[in-house]
C-alpha atoms as a PDB file:
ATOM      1  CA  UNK A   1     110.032  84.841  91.292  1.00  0.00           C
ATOM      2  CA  UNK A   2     109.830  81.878  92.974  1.00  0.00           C
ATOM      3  CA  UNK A   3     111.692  83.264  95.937  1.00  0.00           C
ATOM      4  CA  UNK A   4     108.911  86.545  96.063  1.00  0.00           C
ATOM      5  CA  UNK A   5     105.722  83.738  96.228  1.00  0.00           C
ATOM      6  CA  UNK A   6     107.616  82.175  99.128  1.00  0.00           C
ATOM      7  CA  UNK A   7     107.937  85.242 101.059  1.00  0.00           C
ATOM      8  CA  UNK A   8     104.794  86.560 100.401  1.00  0.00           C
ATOM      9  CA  UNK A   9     103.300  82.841 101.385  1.00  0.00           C
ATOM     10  CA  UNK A  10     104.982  83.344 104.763  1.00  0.00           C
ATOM     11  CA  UNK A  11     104.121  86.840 105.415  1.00  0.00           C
ATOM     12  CA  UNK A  12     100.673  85.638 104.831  1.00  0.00           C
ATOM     13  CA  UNK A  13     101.097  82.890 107.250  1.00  0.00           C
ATOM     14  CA  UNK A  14     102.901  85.456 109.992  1.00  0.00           C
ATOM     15  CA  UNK A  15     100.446  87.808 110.085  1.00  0.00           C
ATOM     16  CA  UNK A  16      97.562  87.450 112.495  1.00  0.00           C
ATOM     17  CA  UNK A  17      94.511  87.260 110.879  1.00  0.00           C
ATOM     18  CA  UNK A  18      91.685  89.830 112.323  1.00  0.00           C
ATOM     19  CA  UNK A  19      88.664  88.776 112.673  1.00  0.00           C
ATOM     20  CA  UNK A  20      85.607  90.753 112.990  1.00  0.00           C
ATOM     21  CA  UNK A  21      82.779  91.196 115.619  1.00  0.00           C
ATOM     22  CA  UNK A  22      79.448  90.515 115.301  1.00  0.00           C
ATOM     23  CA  UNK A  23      78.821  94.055 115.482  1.00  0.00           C
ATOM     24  CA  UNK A  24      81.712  95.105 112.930  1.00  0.00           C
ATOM     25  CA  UNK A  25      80.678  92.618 110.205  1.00  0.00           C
ATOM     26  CA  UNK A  26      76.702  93.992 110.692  1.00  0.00           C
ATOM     27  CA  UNK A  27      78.206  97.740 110.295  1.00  0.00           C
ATOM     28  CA  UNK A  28      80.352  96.813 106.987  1.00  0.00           C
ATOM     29  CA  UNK A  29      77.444  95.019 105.927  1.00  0.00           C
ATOM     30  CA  UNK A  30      75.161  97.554 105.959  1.00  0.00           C
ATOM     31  CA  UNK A  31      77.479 100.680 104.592  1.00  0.00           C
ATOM     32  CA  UNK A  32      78.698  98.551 102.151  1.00  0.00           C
ATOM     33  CA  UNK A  33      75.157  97.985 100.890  1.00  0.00           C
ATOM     34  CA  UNK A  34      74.271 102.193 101.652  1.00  0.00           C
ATOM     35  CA  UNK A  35      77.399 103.000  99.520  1.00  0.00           C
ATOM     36  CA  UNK A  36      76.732 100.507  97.148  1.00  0.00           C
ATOM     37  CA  UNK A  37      72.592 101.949  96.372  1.00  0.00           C
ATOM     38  CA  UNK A  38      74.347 105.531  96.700  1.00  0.00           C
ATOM     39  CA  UNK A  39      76.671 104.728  93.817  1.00  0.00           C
ATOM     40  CA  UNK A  40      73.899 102.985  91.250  1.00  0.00           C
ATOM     41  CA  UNK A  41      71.118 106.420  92.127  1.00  0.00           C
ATOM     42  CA  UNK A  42      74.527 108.267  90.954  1.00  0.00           C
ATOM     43  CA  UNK A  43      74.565 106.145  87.920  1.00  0.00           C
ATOM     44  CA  UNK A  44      71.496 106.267  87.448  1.00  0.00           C
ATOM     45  CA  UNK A  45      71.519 110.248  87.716  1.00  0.00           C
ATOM     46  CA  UNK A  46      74.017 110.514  84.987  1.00  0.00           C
ATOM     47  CA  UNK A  47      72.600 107.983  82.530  1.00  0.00           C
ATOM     48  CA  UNK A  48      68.757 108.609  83.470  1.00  0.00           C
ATOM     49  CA  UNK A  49      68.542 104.319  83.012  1.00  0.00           C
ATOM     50  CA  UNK A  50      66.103 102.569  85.291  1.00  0.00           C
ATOM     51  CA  UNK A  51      67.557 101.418  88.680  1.00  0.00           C
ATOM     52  CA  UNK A  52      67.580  97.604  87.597  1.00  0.00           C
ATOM     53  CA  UNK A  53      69.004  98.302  84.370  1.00  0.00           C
ATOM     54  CA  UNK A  54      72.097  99.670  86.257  1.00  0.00           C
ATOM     55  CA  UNK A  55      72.112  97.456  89.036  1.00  0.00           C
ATOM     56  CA  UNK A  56      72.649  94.643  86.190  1.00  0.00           C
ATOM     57  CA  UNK A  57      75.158  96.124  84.558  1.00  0.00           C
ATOM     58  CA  UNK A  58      77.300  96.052  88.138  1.00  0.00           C
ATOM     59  CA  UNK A  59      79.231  93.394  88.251  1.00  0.00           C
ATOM     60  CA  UNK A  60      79.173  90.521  90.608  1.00  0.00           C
ATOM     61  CA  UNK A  61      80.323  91.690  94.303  1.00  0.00           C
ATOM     62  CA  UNK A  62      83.678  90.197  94.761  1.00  0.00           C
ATOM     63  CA  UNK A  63      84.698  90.473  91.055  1.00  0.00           C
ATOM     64  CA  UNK A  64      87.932  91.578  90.464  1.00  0.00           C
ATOM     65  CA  UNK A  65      87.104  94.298  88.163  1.00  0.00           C
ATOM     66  CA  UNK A  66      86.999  97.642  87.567  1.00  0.00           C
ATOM     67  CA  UNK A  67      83.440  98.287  88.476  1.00  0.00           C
ATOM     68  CA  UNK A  68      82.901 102.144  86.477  1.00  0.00           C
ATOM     69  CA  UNK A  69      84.703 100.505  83.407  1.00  0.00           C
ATOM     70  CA  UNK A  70      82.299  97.368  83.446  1.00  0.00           C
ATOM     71  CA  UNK A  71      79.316  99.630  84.404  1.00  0.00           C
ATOM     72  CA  UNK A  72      79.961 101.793  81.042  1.00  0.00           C
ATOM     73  CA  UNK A  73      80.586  98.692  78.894  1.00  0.00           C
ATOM     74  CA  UNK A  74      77.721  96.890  79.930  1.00  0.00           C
ATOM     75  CA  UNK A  75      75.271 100.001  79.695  1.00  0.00           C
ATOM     76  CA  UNK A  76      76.895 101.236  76.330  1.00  0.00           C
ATOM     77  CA  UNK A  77      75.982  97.631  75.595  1.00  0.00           C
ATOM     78  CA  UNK A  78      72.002  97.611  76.614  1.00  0.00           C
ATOM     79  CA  UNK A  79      71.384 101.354  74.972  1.00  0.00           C
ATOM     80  CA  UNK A  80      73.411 100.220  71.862  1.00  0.00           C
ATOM     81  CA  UNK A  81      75.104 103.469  71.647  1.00  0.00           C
ATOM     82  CA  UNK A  82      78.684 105.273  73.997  1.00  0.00           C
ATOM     83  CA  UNK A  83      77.722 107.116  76.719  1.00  0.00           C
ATOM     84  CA  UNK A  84      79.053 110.823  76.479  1.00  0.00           C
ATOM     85  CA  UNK A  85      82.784 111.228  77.478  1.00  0.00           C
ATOM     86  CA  UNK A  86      80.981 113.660  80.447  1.00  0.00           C
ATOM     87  CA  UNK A  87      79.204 110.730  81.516  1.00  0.00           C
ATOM     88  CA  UNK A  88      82.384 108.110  81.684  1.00  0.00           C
ATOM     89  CA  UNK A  89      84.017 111.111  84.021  1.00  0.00           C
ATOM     90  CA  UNK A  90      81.077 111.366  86.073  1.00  0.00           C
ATOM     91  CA  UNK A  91      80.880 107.276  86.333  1.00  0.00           C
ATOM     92  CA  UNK A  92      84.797 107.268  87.179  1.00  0.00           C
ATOM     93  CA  UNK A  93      84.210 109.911  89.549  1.00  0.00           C
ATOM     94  CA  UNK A  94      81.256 108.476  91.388  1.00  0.00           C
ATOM     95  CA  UNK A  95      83.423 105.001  91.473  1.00  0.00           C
ATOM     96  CA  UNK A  96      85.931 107.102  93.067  1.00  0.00           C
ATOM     97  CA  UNK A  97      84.227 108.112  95.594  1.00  0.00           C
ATOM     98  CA  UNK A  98      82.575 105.134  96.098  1.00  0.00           C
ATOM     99  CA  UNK A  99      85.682 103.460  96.608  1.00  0.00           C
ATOM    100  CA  UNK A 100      87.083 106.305  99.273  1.00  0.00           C
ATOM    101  CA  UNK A 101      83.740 105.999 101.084  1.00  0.00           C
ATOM    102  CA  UNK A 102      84.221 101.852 101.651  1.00  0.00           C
ATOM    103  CA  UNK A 103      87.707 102.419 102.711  1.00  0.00           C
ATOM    104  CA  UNK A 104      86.091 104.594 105.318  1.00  0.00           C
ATOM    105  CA  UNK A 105      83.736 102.280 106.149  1.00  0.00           C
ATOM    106  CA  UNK A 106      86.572  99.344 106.691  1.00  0.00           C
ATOM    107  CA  UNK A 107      88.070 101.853 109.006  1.00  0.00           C
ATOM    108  CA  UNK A 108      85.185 102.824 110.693  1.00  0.00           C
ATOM    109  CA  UNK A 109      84.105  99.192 111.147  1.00  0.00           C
ATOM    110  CA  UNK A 110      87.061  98.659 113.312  1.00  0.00           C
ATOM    111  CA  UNK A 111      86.359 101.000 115.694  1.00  0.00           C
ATOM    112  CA  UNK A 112      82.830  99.053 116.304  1.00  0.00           C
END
Protein backbone atom coordinates (compact mmCIF):
# COMPACT_ATOMS: atom_id res chain seq x y z
CA UNK A 1 0.00 0.00 0.00
CA UNK A 2 2.47 2.13 0.99
CA UNK A 3 4.52 1.43 -2.09
CA UNK A 4 1.07 2.35 -4.50
CA UNK A 5 0.78 6.10 -2.52
CA UNK A 6 4.44 6.55 -3.43
CA UNK A 7 4.03 5.91 -6.99
CA UNK A 8 1.01 7.56 -7.43
CA UNK A 9 2.72 10.71 -5.38
CA UNK A 10 5.38 10.70 -8.11
CA UNK A 11 3.28 10.25 -11.07
CA UNK A 12 1.52 13.21 -9.74
CA UNK A 13 4.67 15.09 -9.42
CA UNK A 14 5.90 13.85 -13.21
CA UNK A 15 3.15 14.87 -14.93
CA UNK A 16 2.96 18.39 -16.27
CA UNK A 17 0.29 20.16 -14.96
CA UNK A 18 -2.04 22.00 -17.77
CA UNK A 19 -3.10 24.98 -17.19
CA UNK A 20 -5.88 26.74 -18.78
CA UNK A 21 -6.36 29.99 -20.86
CA UNK A 22 -8.19 32.76 -20.09
CA UNK A 23 -10.44 31.89 -22.76
CA UNK A 24 -10.70 28.02 -21.82
CA UNK A 25 -11.50 28.63 -18.12
CA UNK A 26 -14.40 31.44 -19.37
CA UNK A 27 -15.79 28.53 -21.84
CA UNK A 28 -15.84 25.71 -18.93
CA UNK A 29 -17.22 28.28 -16.84
CA UNK A 30 -20.00 29.06 -18.66
CA UNK A 31 -21.10 25.33 -20.02
CA UNK A 32 -20.56 24.13 -16.82
CA UNK A 33 -23.11 26.60 -15.47
CA UNK A 34 -25.56 25.92 -19.03
CA UNK A 35 -25.31 22.15 -18.20
CA UNK A 36 -25.67 22.63 -14.75
CA UNK A 37 -29.43 24.97 -15.18
CA UNK A 38 -30.17 22.26 -18.03
CA UNK A 39 -29.94 19.44 -15.51
CA UNK A 40 -32.11 21.20 -12.42
CA UNK A 41 -35.22 22.39 -15.46
CA UNK A 42 -34.83 18.40 -16.05
CA UNK A 43 -35.35 17.87 -12.42
CA UNK A 44 -37.55 20.04 -12.13
CA UNK A 45 -39.60 18.51 -15.20
CA UNK A 46 -39.77 15.19 -13.56
CA UNK A 47 -40.62 16.24 -10.00
CA UNK A 48 -42.77 19.46 -11.03
CA UNK A 49 -40.78 21.18 -7.60
CA UNK A 50 -40.01 24.86 -7.86
CA UNK A 51 -36.56 25.70 -9.39
CA UNK A 52 -35.04 26.76 -5.89
CA UNK A 53 -36.39 23.89 -4.19
CA UNK A 54 -34.20 21.73 -6.54
CA UNK A 55 -31.38 23.88 -6.86
CA UNK A 56 -31.11 23.32 -2.87
CA UNK A 57 -31.32 19.99 -2.86
CA UNK A 58 -27.95 19.93 -5.32
CA UNK A 59 -25.24 19.54 -3.51
CA UNK A 60 -22.34 21.83 -3.06
CA UNK A 61 -20.20 22.11 -6.47
CA UNK A 62 -17.07 20.27 -5.77
CA UNK A 63 -18.70 17.67 -3.43
CA UNK A 64 -17.67 14.39 -3.89
CA UNK A 65 -20.99 12.89 -4.25
CA UNK A 66 -23.25 11.34 -6.26
CA UNK A 67 -25.26 14.30 -7.29
CA UNK A 68 -28.86 12.25 -8.69
CA UNK A 69 -28.59 10.11 -5.42
CA UNK A 70 -28.29 13.31 -3.13
CA UNK A 71 -30.83 15.18 -5.37
CA UNK A 72 -33.54 12.27 -4.63
CA UNK A 73 -32.65 12.07 -0.92
CA UNK A 74 -32.81 15.55 -0.27
CA UNK A 75 -36.16 16.11 -2.32
CA UNK A 76 -37.76 12.80 -0.92
CA UNK A 77 -36.73 14.67 2.21
CA UNK A 78 -38.57 18.29 1.60
CA UNK A 79 -41.95 16.51 0.03
CA UNK A 80 -41.85 13.96 2.96
CA UNK A 81 -42.75 11.19 0.72
CA UNK A 82 -40.24 8.68 -2.27
CA UNK A 83 -40.30 9.91 -5.46
CA UNK A 84 -41.69 7.23 -8.01
CA UNK A 85 -39.07 4.56 -9.06
CA UNK A 86 -39.84 6.33 -12.83
CA UNK A 87 -38.69 9.42 -11.42
CA UNK A 88 -35.20 8.05 -9.70
CA UNK A 89 -34.55 6.58 -13.51
CA UNK A 90 -35.32 9.74 -15.05
CA UNK A 91 -33.03 11.68 -12.27
CA UNK A 92 -30.16 8.96 -12.92
CA UNK A 93 -30.64 9.42 -16.46
CA UNK A 94 -30.60 13.18 -16.63
CA UNK A 95 -27.30 12.92 -14.22
CA UNK A 96 -26.04 10.79 -16.88
CA UNK A 97 -26.21 12.87 -19.32
CA UNK A 98 -25.28 15.63 -17.49
CA UNK A 99 -22.16 14.08 -16.68
CA UNK A 100 -21.38 13.01 -20.61
CA UNK A 101 -22.22 16.60 -21.57
CA UNK A 102 -19.31 18.17 -18.97
CA UNK A 103 -16.90 15.66 -20.18
CA UNK A 104 -17.61 17.23 -23.52
CA UNK A 105 -17.29 20.41 -22.37
CA UNK A 106 -13.63 19.61 -20.67
CA UNK A 107 -12.80 18.44 -24.12
CA UNK A 108 -14.14 21.10 -25.93
CA UNK A 109 -12.52 23.64 -23.59
CA UNK A 110 -9.20 22.50 -24.75
CA UNK A 111 -9.58 23.17 -28.08
CA UNK A 112 -10.30 27.04 -27.02
Amino acid sequence: MKFLLSLLACCCMLSPAIAQTPAQTAFLKAETRRIEDQFVRRIVDITRLPDAQVRSAMPAEGRITDPAARVVAAIEQQRGQPLSDEQKQAIAQADEERRSALVAARAAAKDK
